[in-house]
C-alpha atoms as a PDB file:
ATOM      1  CA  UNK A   1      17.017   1.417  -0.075  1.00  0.00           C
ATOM      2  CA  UNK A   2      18.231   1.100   3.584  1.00  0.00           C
ATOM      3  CA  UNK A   3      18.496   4.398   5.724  1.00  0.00           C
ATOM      4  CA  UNK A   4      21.976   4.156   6.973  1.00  0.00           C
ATOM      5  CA  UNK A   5      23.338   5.670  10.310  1.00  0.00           C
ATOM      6  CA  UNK A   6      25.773   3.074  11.810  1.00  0.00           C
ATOM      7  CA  UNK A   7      26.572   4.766  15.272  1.00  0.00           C
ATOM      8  CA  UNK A   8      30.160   4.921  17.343  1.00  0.00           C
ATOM      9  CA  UNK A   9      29.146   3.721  21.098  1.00  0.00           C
ATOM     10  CA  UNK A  10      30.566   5.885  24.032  1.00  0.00           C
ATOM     11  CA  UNK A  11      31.255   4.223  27.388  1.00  0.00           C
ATOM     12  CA  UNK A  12      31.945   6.055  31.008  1.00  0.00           C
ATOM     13  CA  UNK A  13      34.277   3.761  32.713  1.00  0.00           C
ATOM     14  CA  UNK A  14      33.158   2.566  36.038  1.00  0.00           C
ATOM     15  CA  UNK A  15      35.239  -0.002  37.952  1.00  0.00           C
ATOM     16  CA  UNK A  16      38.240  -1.723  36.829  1.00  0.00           C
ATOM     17  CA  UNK A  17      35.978  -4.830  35.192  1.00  0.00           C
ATOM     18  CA  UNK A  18      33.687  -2.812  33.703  1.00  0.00           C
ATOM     19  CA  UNK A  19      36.798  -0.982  32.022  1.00  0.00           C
ATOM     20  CA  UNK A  20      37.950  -4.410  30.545  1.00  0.00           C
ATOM     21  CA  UNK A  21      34.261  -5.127  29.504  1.00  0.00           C
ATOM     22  CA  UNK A  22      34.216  -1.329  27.753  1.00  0.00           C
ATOM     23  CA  UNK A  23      37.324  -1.025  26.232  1.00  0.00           C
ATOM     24  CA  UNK A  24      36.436  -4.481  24.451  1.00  0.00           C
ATOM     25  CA  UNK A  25      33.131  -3.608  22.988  1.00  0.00           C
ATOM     26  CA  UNK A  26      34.836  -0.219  21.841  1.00  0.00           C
ATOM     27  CA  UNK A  27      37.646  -2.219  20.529  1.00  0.00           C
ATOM     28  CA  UNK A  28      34.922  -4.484  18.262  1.00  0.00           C
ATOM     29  CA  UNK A  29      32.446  -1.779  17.971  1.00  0.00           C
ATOM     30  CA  UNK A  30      35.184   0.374  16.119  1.00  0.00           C
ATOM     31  CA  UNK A  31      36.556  -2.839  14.087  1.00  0.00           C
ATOM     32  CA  UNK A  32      32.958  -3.751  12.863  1.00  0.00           C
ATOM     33  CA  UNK A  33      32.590   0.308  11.770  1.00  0.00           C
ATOM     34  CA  UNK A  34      35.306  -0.247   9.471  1.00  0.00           C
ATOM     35  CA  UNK A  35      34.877  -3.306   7.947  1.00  0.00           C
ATOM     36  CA  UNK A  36      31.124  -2.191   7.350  1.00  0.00           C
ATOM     37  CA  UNK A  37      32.581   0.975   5.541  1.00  0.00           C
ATOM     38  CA  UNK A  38      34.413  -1.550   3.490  1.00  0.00           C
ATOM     39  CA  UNK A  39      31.521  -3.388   2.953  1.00  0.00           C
ATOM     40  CA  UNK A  40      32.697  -6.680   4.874  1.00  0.00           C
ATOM     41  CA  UNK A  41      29.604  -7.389   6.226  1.00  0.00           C
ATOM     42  CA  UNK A  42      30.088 -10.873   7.896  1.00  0.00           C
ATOM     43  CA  UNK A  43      32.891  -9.935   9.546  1.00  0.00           C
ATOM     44  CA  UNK A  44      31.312  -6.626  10.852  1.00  0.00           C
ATOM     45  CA  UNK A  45      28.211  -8.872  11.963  1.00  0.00           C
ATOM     46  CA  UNK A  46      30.823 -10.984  13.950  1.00  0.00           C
ATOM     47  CA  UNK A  47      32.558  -7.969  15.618  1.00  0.00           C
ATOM     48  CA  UNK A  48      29.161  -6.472  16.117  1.00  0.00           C
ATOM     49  CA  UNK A  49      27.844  -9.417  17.675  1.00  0.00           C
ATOM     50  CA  UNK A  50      31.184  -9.895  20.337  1.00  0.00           C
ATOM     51  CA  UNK A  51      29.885  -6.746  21.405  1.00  0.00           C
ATOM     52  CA  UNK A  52      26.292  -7.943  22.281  1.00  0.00           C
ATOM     53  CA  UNK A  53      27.661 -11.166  23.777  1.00  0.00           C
ATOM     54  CA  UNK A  54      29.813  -8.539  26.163  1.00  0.00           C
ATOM     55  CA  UNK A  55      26.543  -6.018  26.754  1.00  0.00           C
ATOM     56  CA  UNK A  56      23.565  -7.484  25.359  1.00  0.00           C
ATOM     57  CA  UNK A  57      21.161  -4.580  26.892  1.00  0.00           C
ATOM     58  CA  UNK A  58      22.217  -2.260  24.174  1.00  0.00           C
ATOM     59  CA  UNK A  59      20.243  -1.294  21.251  1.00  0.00           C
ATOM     60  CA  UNK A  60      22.617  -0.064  18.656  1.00  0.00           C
ATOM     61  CA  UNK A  61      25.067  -2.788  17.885  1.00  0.00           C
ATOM     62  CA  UNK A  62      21.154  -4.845  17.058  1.00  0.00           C
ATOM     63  CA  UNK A  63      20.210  -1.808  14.855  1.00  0.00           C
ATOM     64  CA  UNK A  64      23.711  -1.850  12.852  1.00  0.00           C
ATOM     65  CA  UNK A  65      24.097  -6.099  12.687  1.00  0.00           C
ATOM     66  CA  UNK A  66      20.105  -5.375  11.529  1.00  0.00           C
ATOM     67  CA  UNK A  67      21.482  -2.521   8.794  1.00  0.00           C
ATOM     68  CA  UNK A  68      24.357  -5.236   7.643  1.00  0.00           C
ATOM     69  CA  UNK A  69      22.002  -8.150   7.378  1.00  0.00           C
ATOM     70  CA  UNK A  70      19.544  -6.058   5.555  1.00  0.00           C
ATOM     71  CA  UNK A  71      21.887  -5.055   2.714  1.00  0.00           C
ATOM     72  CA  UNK A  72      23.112  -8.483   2.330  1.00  0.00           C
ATOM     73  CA  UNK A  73      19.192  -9.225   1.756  1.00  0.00           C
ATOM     74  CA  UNK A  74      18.890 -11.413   4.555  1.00  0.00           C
ATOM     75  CA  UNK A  75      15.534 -10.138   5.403  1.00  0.00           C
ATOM     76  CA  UNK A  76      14.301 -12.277   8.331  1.00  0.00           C
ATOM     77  CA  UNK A  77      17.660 -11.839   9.877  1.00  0.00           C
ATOM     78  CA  UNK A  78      17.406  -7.812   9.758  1.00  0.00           C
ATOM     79  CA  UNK A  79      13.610  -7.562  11.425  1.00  0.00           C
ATOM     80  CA  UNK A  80      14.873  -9.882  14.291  1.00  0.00           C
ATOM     81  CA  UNK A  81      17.913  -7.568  14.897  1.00  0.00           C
ATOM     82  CA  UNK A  82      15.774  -4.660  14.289  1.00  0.00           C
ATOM     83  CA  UNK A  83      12.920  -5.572  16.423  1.00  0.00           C
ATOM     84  CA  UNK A  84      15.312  -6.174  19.347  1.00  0.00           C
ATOM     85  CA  UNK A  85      16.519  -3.254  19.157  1.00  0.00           C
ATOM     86  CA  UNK A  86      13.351  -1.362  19.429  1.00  0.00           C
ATOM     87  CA  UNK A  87      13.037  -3.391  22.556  1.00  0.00           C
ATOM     88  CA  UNK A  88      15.664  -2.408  24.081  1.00  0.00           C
ATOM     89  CA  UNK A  89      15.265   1.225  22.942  1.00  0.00           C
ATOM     90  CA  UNK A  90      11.910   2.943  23.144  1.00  0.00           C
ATOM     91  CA  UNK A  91      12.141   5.810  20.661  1.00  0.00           C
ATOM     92  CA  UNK A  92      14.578   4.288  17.853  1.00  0.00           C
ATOM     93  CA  UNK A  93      13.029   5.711  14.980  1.00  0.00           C
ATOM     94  CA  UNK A  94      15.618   4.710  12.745  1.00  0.00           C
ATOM     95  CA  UNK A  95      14.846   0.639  13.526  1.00  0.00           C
ATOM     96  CA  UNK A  96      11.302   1.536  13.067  1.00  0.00           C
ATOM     97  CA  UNK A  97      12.081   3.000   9.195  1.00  0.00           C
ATOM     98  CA  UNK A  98      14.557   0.395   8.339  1.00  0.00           C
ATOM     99  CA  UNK A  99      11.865  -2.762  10.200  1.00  0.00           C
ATOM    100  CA  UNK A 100       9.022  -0.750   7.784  1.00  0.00           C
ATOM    101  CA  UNK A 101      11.598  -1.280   4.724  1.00  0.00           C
ATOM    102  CA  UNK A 102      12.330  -5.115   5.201  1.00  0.00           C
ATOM    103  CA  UNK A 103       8.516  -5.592   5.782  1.00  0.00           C
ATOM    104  CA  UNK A 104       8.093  -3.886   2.712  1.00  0.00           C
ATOM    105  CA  UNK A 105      10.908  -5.703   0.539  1.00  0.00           C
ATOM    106  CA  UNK A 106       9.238  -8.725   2.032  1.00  0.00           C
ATOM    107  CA  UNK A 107       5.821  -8.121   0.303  1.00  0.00           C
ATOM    108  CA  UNK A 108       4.492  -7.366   3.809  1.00  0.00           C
ATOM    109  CA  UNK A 109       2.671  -4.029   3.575  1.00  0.00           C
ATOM    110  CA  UNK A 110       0.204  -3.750   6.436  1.00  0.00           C
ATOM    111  CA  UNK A 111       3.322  -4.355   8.619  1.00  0.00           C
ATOM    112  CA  UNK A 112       5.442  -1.688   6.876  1.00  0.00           C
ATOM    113  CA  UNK A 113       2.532   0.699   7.415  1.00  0.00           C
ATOM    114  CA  UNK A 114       2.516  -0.093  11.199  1.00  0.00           C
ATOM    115  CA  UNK A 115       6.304   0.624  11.409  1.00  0.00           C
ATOM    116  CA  UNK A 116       6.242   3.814   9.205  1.00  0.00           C
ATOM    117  CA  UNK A 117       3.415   5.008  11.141  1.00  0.00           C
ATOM    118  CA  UNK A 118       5.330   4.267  14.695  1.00  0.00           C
ATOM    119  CA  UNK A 119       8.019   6.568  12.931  1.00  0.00           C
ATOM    120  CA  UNK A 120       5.599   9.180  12.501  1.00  0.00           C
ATOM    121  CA  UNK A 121       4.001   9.123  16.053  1.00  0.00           C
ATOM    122  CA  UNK A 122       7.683   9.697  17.308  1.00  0.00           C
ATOM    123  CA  UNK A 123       8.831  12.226  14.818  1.00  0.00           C
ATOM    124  CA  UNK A 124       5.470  13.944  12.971  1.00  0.00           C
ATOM    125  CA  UNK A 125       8.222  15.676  10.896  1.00  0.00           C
ATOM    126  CA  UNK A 126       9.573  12.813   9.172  1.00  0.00           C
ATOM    127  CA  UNK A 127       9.215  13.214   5.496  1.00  0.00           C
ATOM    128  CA  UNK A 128      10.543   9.452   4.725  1.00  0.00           C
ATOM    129  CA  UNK A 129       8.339   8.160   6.390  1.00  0.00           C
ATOM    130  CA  UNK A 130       5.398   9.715   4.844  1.00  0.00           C
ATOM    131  CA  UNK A 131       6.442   8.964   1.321  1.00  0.00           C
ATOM    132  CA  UNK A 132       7.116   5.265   2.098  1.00  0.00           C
ATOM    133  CA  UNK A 133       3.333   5.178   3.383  1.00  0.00           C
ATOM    134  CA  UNK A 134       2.238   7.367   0.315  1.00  0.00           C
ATOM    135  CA  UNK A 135       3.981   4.317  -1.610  1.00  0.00           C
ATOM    136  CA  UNK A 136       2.286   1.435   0.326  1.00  0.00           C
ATOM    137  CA  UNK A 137      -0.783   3.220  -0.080  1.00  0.00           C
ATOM    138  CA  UNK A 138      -0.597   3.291  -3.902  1.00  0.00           C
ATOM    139  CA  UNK A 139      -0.398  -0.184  -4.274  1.00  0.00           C
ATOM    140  CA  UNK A 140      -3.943  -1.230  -3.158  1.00  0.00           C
ATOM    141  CA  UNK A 141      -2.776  -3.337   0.449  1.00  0.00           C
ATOM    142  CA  UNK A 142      -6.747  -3.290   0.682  1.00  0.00           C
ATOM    143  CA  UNK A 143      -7.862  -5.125  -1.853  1.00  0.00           C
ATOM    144  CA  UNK A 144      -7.884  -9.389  -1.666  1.00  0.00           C
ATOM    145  CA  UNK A 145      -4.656 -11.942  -1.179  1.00  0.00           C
ATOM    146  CA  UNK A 146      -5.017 -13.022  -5.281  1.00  0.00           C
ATOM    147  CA  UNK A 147      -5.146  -9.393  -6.857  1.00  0.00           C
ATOM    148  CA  UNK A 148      -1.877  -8.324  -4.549  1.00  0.00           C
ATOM    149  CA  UNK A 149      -0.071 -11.398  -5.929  1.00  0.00           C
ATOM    150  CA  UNK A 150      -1.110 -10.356  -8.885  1.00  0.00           C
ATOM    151  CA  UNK A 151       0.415  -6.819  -8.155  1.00  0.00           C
ATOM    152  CA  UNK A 152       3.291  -7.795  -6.930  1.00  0.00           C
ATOM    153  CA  UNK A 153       4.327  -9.747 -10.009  1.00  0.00           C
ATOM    154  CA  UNK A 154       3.789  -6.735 -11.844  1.00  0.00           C
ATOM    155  CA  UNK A 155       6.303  -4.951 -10.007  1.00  0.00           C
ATOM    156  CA  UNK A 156       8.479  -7.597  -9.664  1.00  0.00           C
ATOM    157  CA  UNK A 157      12.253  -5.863 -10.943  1.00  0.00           C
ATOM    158  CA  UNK A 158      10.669  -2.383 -10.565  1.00  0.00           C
ATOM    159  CA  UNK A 159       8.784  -2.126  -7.188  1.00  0.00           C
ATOM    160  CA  UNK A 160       8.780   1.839  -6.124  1.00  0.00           C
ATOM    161  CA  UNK A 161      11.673   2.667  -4.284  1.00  0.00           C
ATOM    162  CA  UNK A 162      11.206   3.229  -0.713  1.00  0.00           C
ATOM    163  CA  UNK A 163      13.231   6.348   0.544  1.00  0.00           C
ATOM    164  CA  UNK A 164      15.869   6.521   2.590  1.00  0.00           C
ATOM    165  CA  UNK A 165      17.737   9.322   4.419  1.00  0.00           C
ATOM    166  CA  UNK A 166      17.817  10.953   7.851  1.00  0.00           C
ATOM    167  CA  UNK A 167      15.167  12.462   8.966  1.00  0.00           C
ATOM    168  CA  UNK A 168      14.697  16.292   7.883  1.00  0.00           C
ATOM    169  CA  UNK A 169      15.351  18.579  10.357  1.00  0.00           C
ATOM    170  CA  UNK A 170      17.025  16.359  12.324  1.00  0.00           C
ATOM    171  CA  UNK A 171      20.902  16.012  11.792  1.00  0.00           C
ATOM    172  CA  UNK A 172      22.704  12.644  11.698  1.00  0.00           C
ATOM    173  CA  UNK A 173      24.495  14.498  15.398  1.00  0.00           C
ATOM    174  CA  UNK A 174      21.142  14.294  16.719  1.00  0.00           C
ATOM    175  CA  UNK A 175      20.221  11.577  15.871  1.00  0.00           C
ATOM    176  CA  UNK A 176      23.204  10.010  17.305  1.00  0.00           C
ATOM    177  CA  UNK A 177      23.441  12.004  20.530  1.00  0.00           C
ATOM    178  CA  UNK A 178      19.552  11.170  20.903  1.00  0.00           C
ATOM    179  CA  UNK A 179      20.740   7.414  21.202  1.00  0.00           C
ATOM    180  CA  UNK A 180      23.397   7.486  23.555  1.00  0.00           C
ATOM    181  CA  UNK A 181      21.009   9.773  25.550  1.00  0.00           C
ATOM    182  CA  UNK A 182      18.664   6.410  25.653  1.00  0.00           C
ATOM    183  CA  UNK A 183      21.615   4.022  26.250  1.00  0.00           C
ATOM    184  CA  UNK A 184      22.939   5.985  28.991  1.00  0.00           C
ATOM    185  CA  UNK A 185      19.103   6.206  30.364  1.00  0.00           C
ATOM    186  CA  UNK A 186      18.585   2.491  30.013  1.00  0.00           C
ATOM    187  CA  UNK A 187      22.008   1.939  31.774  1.00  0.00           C
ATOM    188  CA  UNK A 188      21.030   3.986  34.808  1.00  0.00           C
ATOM    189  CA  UNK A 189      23.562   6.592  33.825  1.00  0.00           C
ATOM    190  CA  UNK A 190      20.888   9.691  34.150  1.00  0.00           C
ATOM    191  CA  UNK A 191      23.785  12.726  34.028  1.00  0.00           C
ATOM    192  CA  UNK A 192      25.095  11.402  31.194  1.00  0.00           C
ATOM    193  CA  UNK A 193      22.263  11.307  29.227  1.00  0.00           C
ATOM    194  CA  UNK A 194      21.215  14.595  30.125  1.00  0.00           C
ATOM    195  CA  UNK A 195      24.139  16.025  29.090  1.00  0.00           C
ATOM    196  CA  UNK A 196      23.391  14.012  25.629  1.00  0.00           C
ATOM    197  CA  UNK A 197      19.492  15.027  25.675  1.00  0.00           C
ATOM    198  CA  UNK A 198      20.283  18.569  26.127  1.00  0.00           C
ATOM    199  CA  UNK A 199      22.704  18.357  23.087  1.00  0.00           C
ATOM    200  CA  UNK A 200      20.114  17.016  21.304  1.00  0.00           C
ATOM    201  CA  UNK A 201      17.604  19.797  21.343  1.00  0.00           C
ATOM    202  CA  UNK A 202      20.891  22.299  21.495  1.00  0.00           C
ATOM    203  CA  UNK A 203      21.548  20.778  17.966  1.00  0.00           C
ATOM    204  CA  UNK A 204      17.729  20.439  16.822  1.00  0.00           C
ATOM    205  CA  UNK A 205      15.084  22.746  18.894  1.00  0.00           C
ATOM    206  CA  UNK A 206      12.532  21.346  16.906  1.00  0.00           C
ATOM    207  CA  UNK A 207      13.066  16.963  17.724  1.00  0.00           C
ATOM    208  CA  UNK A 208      10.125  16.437  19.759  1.00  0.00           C
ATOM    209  CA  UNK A 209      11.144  12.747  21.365  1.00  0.00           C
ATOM    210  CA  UNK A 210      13.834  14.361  22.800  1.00  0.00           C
ATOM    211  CA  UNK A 211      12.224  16.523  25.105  1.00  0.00           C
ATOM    212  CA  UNK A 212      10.268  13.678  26.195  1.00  0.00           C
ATOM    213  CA  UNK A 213      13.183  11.558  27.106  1.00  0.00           C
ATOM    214  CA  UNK A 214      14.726  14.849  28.745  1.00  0.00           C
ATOM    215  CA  UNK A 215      12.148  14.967  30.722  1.00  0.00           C
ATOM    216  CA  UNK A 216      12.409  11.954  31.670  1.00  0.00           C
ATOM    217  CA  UNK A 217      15.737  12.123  32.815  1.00  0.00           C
ATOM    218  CA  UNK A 218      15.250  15.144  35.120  1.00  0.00           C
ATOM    219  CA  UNK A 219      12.614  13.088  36.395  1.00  0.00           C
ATOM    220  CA  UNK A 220      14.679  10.415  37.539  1.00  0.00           C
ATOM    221  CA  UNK A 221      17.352  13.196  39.199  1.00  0.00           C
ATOM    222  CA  UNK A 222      13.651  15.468  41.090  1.00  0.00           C
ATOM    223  CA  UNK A 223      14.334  18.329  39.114  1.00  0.00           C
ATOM    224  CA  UNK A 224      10.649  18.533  38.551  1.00  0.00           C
ATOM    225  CA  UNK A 225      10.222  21.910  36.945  1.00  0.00           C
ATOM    226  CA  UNK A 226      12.723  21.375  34.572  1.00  0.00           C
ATOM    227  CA  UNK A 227      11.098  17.807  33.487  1.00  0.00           C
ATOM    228  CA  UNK A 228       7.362  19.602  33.584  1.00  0.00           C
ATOM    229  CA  UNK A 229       9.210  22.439  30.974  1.00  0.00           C
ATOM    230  CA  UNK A 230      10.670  19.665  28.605  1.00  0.00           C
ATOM    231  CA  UNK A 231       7.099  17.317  28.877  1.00  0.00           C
ATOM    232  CA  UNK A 232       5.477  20.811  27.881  1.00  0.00           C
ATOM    233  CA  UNK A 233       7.622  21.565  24.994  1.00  0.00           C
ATOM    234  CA  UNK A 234       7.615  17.846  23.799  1.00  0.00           C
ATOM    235  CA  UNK A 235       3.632  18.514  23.430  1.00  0.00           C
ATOM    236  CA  UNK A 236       4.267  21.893  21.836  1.00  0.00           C
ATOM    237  CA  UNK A 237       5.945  20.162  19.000  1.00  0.00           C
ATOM    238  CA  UNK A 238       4.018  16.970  19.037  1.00  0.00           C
ATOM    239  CA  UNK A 239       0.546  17.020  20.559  1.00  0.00           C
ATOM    240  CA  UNK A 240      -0.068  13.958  20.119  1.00  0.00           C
ATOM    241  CA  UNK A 241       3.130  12.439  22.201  1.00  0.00           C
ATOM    242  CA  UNK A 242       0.871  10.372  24.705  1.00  0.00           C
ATOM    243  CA  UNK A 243       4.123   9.618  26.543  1.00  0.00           C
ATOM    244  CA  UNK A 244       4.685  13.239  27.186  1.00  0.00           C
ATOM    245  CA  UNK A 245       0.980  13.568  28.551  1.00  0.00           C
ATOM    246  CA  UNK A 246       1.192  10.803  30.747  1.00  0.00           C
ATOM    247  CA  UNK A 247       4.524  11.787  32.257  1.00  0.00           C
ATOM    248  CA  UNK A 248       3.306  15.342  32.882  1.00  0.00           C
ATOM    249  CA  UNK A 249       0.655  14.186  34.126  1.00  0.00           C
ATOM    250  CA  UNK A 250       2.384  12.274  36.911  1.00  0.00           C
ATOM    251  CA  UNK A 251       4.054  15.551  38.069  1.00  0.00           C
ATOM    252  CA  UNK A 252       0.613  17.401  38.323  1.00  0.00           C
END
């Protein structure tokens, strides 16, 4: 099972090329929504991908092209889309989970642990993740290369199913406002992804990446006891957020 969250991107307009640039990448990004509600998957991929020749610095059209790739079971395709989206977005949990699940359908379980666990280190409170990792762990990734053949063959047809939802306690809102809040800090626009950051933990008190990131971007505009306040609460909720530490530790 895939988690699904296929995301609407929101543009400011800026000058009048970069209006022409935006109002075609809404134009395809909205197209490829609906044909991937309709379950045209190529020809989302191929609206999807006009919008990454037109931007290719953001994350989420990877993560969706990823999510249609993945359910047509074109595995290697979906962890290369998935992957580059986690570069270009530090804190996309939901390309961690769904990387974790292709590893997984792949037979690769040491490298769905590593992604499930990245999920975890971001978001302690994600359930999903911690069954998928229960699941992993059942099936003896330990023991030699023969005896998980062996297993696998076993489970061929009937393999445990690997969970898939949003994360609880976080709602699909902030999930979504979380990533424009990291597109619009990747793109240099810091206001805007306050405004989106602060919706986040408006929505969700309790989604400790966000702070961090919130911090982050009153950082970047000196508010520096607002950033401190948002590092602090980020390690309230997660104490083991080394990104928070650092970052506080720079405004000590």
């Amino acid at each position: 099972m895939i988690r699904v969250l296929l995301i609407l991107l929101l543009f400011s307009f800026l000058s009048p090329q970069k209006v022409f640039s935006q109002e075609e990448i809404n134009y395809h990004n909205t197209l490829a929504l609906t044909l991937a509600k309709k379950e045209m998957l190529d020809e989302a991929i191929s609206a999807w991908k006009k919008v990454v020749e037109i931007n290719p610095s953001l994350a989420v059209p990877h993560y969706n092209i990823g999510l249609a790739y993945h359910k047509k079971g074109m595995l290697e395709e979906a962890i290369l889309e998935y992957k580059r989206a986690i570069e270009l977005s530090e804190g996309y949990t939901l390309a961690y989970y769904n990387l974790g699940n292709a590893y997984y359908q792949k037979g690769l379980y040491d490298q769905a642990l590593s992604q499930w666990q990245g999920v975890l280190e971001l978001d302690p409170k994600d359930e999903d993740a911690k069954k998928n990792i229960q699941v992993v762990q059942g099936l003896s990734t330990r023991q030699s290369p023969s005896t998980v053949q062996a297993l696998k063959g076993q489970q061929e047809g009937k393999r445990p199913e690997v969970v898939a939802s949003t994360p609880p306690g976080v709602s699909t809102n902030a999930q979504e406002y979380f990533n424009m809040g990291i597109e619009n800090l990747k793109a240099g626009k810091v206001d805007d992804a306050i405004k989106s950051l602060e919706k986040v933990v408006e929505i969700d008190p309790r989604f400790p990446n966000a702070y961090t990131e919130l911090g982050r971007a009153y950082h970047k505009k000196n508010m520096v006891s607002k950033a401190r306040a948002a590092y602090q609460r980020a390690l309230a909720l997660n104490p083991n957020d080394k990104k928070a530490s650092t970052l506080l530790n720079v405004l000590k």
